[in-house]
C-alpha atoms as a PDB file:
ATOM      1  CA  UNK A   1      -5.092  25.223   4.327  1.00  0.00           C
ATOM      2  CA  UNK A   2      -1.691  25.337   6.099  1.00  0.00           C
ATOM      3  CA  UNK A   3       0.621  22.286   5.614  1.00  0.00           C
ATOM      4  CA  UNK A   4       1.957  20.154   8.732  1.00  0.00           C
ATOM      5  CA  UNK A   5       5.390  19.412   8.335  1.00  0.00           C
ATOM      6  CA  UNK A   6       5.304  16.368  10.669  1.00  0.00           C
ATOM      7  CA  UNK A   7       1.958  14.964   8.215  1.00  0.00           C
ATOM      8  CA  UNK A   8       4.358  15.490   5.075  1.00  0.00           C
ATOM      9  CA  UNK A   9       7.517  13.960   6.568  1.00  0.00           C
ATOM     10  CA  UNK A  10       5.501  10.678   7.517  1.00  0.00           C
ATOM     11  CA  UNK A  11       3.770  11.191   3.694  1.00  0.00           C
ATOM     12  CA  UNK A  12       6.888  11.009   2.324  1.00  0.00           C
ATOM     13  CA  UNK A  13       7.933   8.237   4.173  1.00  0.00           C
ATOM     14  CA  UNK A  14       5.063   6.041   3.365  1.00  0.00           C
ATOM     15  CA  UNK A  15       5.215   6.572  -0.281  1.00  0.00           C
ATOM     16  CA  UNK A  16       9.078   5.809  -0.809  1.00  0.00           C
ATOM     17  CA  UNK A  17       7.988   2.361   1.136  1.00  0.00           C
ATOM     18  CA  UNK A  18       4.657   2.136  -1.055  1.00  0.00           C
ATOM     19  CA  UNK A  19       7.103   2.658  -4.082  1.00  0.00           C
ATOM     20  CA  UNK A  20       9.418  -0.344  -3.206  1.00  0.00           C
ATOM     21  CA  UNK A  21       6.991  -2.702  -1.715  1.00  0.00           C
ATOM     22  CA  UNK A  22       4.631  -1.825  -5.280  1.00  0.00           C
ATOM     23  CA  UNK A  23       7.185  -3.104  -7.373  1.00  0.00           C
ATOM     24  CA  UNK A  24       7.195  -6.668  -5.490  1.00  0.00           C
ATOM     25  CA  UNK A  25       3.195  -6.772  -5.768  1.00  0.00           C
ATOM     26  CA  UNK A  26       3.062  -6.048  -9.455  1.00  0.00           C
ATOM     27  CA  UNK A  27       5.699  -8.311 -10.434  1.00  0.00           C
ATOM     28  CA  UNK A  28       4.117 -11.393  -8.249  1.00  0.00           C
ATOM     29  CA  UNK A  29       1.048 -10.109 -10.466  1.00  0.00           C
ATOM     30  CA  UNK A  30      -0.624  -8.643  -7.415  1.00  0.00           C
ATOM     31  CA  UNK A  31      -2.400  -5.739  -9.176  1.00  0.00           C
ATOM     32  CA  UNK A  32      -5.545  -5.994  -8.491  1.00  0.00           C
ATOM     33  CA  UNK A  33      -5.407  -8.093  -5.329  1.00  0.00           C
ATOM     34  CA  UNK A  34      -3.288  -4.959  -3.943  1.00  0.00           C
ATOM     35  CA  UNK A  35      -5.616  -2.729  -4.559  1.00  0.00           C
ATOM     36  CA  UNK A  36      -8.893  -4.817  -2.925  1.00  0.00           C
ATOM     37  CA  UNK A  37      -6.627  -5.558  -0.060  1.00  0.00           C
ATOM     38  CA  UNK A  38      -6.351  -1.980   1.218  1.00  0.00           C
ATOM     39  CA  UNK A  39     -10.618  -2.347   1.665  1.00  0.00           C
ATOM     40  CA  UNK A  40      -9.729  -5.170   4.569  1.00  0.00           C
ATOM     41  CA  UNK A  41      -8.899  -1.965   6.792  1.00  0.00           C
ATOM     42  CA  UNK A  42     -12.581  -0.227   6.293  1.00  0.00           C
ATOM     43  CA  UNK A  43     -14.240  -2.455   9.278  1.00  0.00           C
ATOM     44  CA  UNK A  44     -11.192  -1.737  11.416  1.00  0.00           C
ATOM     45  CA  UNK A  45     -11.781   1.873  10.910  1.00  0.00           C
ATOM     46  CA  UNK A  46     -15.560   0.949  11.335  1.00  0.00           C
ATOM     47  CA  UNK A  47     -15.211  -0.815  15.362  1.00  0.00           C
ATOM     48  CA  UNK A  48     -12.695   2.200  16.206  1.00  0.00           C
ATOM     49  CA  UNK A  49     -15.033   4.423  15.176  1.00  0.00           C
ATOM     50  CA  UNK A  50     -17.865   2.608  17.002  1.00  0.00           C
ATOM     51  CA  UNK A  51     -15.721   1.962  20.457  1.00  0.00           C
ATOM     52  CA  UNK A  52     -14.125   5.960  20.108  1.00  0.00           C
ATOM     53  CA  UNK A  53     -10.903   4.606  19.110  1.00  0.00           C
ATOM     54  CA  UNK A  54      -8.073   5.784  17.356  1.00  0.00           C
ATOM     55  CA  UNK A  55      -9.128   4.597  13.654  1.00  0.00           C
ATOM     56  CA  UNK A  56      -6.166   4.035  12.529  1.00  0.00           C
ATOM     57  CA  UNK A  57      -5.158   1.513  15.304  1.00  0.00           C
ATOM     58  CA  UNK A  58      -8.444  -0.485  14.059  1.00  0.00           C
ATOM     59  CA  UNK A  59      -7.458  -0.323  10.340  1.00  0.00           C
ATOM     60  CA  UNK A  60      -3.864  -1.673  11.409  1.00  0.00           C
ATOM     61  CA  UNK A  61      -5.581  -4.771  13.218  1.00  0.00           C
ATOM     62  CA  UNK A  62      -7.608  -5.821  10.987  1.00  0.00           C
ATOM     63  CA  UNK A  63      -5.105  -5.636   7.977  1.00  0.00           C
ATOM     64  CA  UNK A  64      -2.835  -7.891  10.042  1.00  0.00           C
ATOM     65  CA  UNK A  65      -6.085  -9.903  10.643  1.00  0.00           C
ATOM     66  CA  UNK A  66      -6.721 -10.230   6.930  1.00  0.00           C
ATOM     67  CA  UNK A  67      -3.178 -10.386   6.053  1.00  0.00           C
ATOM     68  CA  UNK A  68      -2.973 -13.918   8.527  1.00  0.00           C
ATOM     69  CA  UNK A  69      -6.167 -15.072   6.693  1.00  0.00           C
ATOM     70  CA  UNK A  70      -5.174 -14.361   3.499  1.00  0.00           C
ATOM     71  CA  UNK A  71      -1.470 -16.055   3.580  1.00  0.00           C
ATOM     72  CA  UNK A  72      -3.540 -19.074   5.773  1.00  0.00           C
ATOM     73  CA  UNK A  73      -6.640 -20.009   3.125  1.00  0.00           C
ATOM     74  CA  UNK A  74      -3.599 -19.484   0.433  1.00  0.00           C
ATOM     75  CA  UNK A  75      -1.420 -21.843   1.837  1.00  0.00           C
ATOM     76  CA  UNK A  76      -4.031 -24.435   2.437  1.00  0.00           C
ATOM     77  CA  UNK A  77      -6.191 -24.918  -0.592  1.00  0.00           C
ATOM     78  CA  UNK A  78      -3.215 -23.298  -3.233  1.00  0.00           C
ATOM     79  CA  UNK A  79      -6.052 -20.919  -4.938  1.00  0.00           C
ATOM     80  CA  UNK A  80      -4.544 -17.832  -6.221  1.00  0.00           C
ATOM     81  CA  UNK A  81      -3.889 -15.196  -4.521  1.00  0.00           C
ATOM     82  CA  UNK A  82      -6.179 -12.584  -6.192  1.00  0.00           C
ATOM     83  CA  UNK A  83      -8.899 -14.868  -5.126  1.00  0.00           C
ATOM     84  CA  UNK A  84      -8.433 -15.096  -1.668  1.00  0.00           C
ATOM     85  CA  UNK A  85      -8.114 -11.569  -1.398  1.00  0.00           C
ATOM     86  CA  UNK A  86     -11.138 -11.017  -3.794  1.00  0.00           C
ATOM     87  CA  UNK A  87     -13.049 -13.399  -1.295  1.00  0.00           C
ATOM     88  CA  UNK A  88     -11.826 -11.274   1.671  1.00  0.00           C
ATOM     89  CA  UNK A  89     -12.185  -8.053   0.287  1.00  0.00           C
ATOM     90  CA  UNK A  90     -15.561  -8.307  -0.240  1.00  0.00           C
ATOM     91  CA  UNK A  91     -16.575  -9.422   2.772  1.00  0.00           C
ATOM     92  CA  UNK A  92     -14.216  -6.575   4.685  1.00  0.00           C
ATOM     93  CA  UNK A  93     -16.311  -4.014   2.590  1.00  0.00           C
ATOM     94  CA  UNK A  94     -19.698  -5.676   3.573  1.00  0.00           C
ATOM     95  CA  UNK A  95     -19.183  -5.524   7.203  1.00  0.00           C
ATOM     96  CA  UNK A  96     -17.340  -2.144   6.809  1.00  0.00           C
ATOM     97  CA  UNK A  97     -20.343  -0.914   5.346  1.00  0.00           C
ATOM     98  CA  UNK A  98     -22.327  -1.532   7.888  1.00  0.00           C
ATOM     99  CA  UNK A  99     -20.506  -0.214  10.653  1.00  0.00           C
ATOM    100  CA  UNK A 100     -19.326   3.065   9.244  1.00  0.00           C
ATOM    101  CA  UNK A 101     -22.078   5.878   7.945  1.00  0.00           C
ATOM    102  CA  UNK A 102     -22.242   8.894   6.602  1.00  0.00           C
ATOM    103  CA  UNK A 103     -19.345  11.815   6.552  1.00  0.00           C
ATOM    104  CA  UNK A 104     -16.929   8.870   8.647  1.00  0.00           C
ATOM    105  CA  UNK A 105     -17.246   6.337   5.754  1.00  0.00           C
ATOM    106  CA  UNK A 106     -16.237   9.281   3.205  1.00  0.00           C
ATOM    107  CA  UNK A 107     -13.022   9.932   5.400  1.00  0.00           C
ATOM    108  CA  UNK A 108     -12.347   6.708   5.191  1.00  0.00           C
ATOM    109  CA  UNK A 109     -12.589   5.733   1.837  1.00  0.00           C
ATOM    110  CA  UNK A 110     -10.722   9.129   0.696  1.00  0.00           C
ATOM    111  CA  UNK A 111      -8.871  10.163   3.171  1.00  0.00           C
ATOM    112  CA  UNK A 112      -7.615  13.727   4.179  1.00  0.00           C
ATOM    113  CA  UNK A 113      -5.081  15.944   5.362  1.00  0.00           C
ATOM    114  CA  UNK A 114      -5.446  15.947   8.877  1.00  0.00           C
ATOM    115  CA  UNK A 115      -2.817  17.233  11.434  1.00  0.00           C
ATOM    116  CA  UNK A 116      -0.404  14.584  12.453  1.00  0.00           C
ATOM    117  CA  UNK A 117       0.906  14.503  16.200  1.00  0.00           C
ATOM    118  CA  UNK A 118       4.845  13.488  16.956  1.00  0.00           C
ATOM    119  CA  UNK A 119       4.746  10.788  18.230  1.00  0.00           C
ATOM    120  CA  UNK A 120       2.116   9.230  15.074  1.00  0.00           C
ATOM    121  CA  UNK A 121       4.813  11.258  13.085  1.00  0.00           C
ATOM    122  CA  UNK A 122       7.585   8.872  15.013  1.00  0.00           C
ATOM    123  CA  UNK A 123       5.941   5.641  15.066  1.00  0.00           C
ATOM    124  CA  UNK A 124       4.721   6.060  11.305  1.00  0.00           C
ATOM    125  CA  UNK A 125       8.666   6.792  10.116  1.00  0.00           C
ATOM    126  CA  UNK A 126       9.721   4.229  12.101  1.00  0.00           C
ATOM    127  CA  UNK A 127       7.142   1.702  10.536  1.00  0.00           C
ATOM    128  CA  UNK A 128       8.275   2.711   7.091  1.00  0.00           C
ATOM    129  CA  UNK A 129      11.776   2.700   7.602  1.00  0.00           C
ATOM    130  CA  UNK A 130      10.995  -1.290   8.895  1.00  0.00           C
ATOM    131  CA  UNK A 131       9.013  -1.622   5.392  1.00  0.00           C
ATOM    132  CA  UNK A 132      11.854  -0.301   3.761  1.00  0.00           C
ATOM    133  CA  UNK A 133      14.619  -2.342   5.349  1.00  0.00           C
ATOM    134  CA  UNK A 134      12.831  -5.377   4.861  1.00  0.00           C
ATOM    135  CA  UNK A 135      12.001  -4.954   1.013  1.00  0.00           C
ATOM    136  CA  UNK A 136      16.185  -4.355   0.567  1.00  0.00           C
ATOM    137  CA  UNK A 137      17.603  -6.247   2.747  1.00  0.00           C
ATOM    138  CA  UNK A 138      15.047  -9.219   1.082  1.00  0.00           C
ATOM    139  CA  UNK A 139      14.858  -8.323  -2.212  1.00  0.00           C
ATOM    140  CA  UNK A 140      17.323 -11.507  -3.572  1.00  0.00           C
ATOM    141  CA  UNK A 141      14.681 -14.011  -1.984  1.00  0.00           C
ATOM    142  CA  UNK A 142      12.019 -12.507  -2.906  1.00  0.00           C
ATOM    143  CA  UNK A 143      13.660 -12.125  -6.645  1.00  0.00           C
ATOM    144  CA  UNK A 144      14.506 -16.177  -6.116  1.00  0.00           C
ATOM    145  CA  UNK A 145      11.053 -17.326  -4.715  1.00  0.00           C
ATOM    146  CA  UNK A 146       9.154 -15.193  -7.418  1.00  0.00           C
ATOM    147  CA  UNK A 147      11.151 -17.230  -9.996  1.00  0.00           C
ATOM    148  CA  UNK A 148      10.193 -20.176  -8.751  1.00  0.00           C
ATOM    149  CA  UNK A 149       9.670 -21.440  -5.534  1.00  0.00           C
ATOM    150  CA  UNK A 150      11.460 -24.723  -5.615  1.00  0.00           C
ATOM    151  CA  UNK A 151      14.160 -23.598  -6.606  1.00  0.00           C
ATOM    152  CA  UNK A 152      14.241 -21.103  -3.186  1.00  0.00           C
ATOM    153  CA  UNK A 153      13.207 -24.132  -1.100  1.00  0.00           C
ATOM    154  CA  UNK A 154      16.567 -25.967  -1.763  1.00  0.00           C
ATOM    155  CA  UNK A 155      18.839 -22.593  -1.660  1.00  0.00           C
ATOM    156  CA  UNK A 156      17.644 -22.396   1.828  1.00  0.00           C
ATOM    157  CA  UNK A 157      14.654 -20.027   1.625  1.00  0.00           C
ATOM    158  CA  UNK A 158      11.817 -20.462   3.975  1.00  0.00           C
ATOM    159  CA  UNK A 159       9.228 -19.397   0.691  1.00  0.00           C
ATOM    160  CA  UNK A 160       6.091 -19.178   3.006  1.00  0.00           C
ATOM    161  CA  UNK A 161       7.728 -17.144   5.782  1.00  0.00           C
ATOM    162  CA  UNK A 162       8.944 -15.063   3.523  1.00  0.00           C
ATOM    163  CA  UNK A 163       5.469 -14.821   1.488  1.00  0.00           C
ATOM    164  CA  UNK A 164       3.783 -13.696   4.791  1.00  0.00           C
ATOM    165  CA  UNK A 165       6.328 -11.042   5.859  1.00  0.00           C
ATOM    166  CA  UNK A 166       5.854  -9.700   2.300  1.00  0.00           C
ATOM    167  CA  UNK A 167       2.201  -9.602   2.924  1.00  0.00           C
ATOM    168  CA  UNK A 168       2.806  -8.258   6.639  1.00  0.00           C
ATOM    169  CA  UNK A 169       5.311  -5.282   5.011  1.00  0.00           C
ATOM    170  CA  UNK A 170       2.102  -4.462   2.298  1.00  0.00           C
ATOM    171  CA  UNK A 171      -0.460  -4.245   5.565  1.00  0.00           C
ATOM    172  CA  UNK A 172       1.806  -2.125   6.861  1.00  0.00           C
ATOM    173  CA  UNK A 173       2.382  -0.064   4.174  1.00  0.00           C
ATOM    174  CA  UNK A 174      -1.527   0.710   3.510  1.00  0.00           C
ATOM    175  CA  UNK A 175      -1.800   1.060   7.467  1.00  0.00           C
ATOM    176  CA  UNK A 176       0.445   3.909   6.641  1.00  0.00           C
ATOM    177  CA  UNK A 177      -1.182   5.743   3.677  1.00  0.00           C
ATOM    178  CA  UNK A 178      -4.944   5.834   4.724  1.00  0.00           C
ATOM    179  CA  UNK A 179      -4.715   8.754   6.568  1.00  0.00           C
ATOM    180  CA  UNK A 180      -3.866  10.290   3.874  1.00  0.00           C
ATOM    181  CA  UNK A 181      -5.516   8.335   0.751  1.00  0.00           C
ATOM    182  CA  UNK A 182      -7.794   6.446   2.720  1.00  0.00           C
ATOM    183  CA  UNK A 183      -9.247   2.822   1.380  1.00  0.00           C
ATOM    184  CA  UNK A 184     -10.118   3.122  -1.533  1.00  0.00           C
ATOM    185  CA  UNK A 185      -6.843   5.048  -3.020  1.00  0.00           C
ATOM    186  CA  UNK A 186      -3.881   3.360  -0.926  1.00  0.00           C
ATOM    187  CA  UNK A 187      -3.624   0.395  -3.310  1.00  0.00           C
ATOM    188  CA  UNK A 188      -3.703   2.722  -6.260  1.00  0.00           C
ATOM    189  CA  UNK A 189       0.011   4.766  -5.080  1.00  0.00           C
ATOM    190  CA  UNK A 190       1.151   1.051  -4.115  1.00  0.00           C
ATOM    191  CA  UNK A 191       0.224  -0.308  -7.955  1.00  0.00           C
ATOM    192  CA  UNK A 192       0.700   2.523 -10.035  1.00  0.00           C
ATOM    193  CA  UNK A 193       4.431   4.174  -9.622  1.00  0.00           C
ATOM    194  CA  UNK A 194       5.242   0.019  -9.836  1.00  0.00           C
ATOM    195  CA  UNK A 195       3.646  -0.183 -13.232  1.00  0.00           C
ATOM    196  CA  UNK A 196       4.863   2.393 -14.291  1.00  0.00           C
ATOM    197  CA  UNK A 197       8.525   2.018 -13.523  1.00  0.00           C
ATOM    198  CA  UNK A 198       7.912  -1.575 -15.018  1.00  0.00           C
ATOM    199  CA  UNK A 199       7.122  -0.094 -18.438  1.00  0.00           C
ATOM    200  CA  UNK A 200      10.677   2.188 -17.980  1.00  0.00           C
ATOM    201  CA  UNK A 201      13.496   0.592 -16.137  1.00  0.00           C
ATOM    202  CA  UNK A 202      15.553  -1.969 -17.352  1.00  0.00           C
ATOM    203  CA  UNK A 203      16.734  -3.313 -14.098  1.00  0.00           C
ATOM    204  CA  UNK A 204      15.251  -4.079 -10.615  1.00  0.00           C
ATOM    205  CA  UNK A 205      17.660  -1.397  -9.250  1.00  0.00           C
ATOM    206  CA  UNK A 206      15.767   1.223 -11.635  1.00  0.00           C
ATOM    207  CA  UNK A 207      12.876  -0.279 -11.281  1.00  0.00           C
ATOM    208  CA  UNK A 208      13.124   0.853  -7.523  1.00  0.00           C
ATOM    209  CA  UNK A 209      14.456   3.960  -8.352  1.00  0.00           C
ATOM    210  CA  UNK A 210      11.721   5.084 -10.533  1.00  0.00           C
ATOM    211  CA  UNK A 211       9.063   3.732  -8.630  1.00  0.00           C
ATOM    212  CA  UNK A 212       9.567   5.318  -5.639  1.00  0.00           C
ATOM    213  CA  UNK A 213      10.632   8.952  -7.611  1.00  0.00           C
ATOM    214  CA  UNK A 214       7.074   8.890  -9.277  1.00  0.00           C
ATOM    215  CA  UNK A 215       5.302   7.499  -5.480  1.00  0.00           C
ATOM    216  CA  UNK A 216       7.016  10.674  -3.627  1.00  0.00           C
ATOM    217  CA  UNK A 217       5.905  13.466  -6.802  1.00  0.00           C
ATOM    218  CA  UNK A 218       2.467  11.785  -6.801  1.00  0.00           C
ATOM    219  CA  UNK A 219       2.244  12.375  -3.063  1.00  0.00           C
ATOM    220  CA  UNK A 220       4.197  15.415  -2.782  1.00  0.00           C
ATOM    221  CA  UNK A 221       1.734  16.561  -5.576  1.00  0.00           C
ATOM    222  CA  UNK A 222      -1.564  15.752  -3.735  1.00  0.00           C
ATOM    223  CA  UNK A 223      -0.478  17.401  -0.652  1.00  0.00           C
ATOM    224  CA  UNK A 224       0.964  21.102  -2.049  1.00  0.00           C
ATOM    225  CA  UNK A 225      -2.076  20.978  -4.784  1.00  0.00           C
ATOM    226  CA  UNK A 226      -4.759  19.865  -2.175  1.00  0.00           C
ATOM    227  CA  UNK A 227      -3.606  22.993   0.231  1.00  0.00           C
ATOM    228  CA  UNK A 228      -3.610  25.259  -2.714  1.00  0.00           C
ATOM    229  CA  UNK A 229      -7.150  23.977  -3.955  1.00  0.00           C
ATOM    230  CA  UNK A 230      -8.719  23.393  -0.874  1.00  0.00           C
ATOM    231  CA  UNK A 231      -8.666  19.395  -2.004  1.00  0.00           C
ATOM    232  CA  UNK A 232      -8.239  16.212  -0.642  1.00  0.00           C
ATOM    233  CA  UNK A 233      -4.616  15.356  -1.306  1.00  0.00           C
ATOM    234  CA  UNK A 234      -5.331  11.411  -2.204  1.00  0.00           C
ATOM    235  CA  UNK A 235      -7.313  11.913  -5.322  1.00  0.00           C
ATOM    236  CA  UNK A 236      -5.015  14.391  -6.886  1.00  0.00           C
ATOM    237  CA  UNK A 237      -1.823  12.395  -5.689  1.00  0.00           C
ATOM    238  CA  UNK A 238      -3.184   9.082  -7.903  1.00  0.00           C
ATOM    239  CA  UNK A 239      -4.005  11.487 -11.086  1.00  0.00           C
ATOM    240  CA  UNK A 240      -0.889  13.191 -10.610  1.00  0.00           C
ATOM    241  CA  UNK A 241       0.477   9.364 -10.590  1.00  0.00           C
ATOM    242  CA  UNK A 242      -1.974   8.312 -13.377  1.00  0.00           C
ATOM    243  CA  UNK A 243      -0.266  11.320 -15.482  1.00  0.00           C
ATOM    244  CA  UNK A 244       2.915   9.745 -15.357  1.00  0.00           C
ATOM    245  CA  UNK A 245       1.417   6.383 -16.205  1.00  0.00           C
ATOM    246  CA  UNK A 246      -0.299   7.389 -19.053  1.00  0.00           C
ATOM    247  CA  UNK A 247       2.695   9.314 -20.540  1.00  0.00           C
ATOM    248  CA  UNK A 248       4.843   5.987 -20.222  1.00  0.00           C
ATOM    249  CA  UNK A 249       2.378   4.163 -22.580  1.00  0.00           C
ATOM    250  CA  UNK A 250       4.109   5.260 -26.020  1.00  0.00           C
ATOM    251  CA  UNK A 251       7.600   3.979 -24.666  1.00  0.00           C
ATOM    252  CA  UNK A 252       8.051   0.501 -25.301  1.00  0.00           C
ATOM    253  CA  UNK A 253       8.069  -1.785 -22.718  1.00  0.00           C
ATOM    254  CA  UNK A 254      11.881  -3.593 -22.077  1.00  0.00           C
ATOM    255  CA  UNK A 255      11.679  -7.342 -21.517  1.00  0.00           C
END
């Protein structure tokens, strides 16, 4: 299996944004919500698929889709937001279900390593670097709003604009990664280099650091392994991140 260097550049890409915007979602105690909230893309993949459309175009609408429903049920009846995405989720994977069969739905769940063309490879960089930006250049409000929301209110902070670009940045982040982990494993390199780097850093800064040094091995793992085993890349770039979980455990975790 040869490698495309365009696939590994946007790979790359993708996981150093999954790495930052990861360590936002597990310290707003996103975990599992994260995860379930990469399923919203499977009946997007599901109509493109059905209408010969690019599937990844489909995944990307209906994450923004579920994103705007999501941030809109949370905003109006204040239930957490593990449940509304719990609610969501399950329905996405219900109708999802239905619409995609067979060797499709197992692309889709897992993912691959298909060839990427320049100008996915372009627009895919581009969309990371944006993901990227954004979780920098807002990392003080979101730090202030996680704290507590009043508080960000009267410094100025518009909390639920900023709650929804957050959740806007994640869609776009999984958008990014199914091609290569596909819906059932995006979540997982969002949630796990986070946790991880949690357990070790003693800082945000190093918290960012670390995170996004154990999202790039992880995926840089999956993709060199997967060629050399004939593999899919995503399940061995999430046990390759699972490794470094799991070897974290005996440190102690800072406060």
């Amino acid at each position: 299996m040869t490698l495309d260097p365009g696939g590994l550049g946007l790979e790359l890409a993708m996981a150093v944004a999954a790495g930052l915007v990861g360590c936002f979602a597990v310290l707003r105690r996103m975990t599992l919500a994260a995860d379930a909230m990469s399923h919203v893309a499977l009946p997007g993949i599901g109509l493109a698929l059905l209408f010969r459309l690019q599937p990844l175009l489909g995944a990307l609408a209906t994450l923004l889709l579920g994103t705007l429903l999501i941030w809109g049920i949370e905003r109006r009846t204040r239930l957490p937001i593990d449940t509304v995405v719990g609610v969501v989720f399950s329905a996405a994977l219900a109708v999802g279900s239905l619409l995609t069969s067979g060797e499709e739905l197992i692309d889709a769940l897992f993912g691959g390593a298909g060839k990427v063309s320049g100008l996915q490879s372009a627009l895919g960089a581009a969309a990371a670097l944006a993901v990227i930006a954004f979780v920098l250049a807002s990392r003080d409000r979101l730090v202030v709003s996680l704290i507590s929301p009043d508080i960000a209110r009267t410094s100025g902070i518009r909390v639920a604009a900023l709650d929804l670009a957050f959740l806007v940045a994640f869609s776009l982040t999984v958008a990014l990664g199914l091609r290569f982990l596909g819906v059932l494993l995006m979540g997982s390199l969002i949630i796990i280099p986070a946790a991880t780097a949690k357990r070790l850093a003693g800082s945000l800064r190093s918290m960012f650091a670390i995170s996004v040094a154990i999202a790039v091995a992880s995926a840089t793992a999956g993709t060199f392994l997967g060629a050399a085993l004939h593999r899919p890349p995503g399940p061995i770039a999430i046990l390759v991140a699972s490794a470094f979980f799991l070897v974290s455990l005996p440190r102690r975790r800072r406060a």
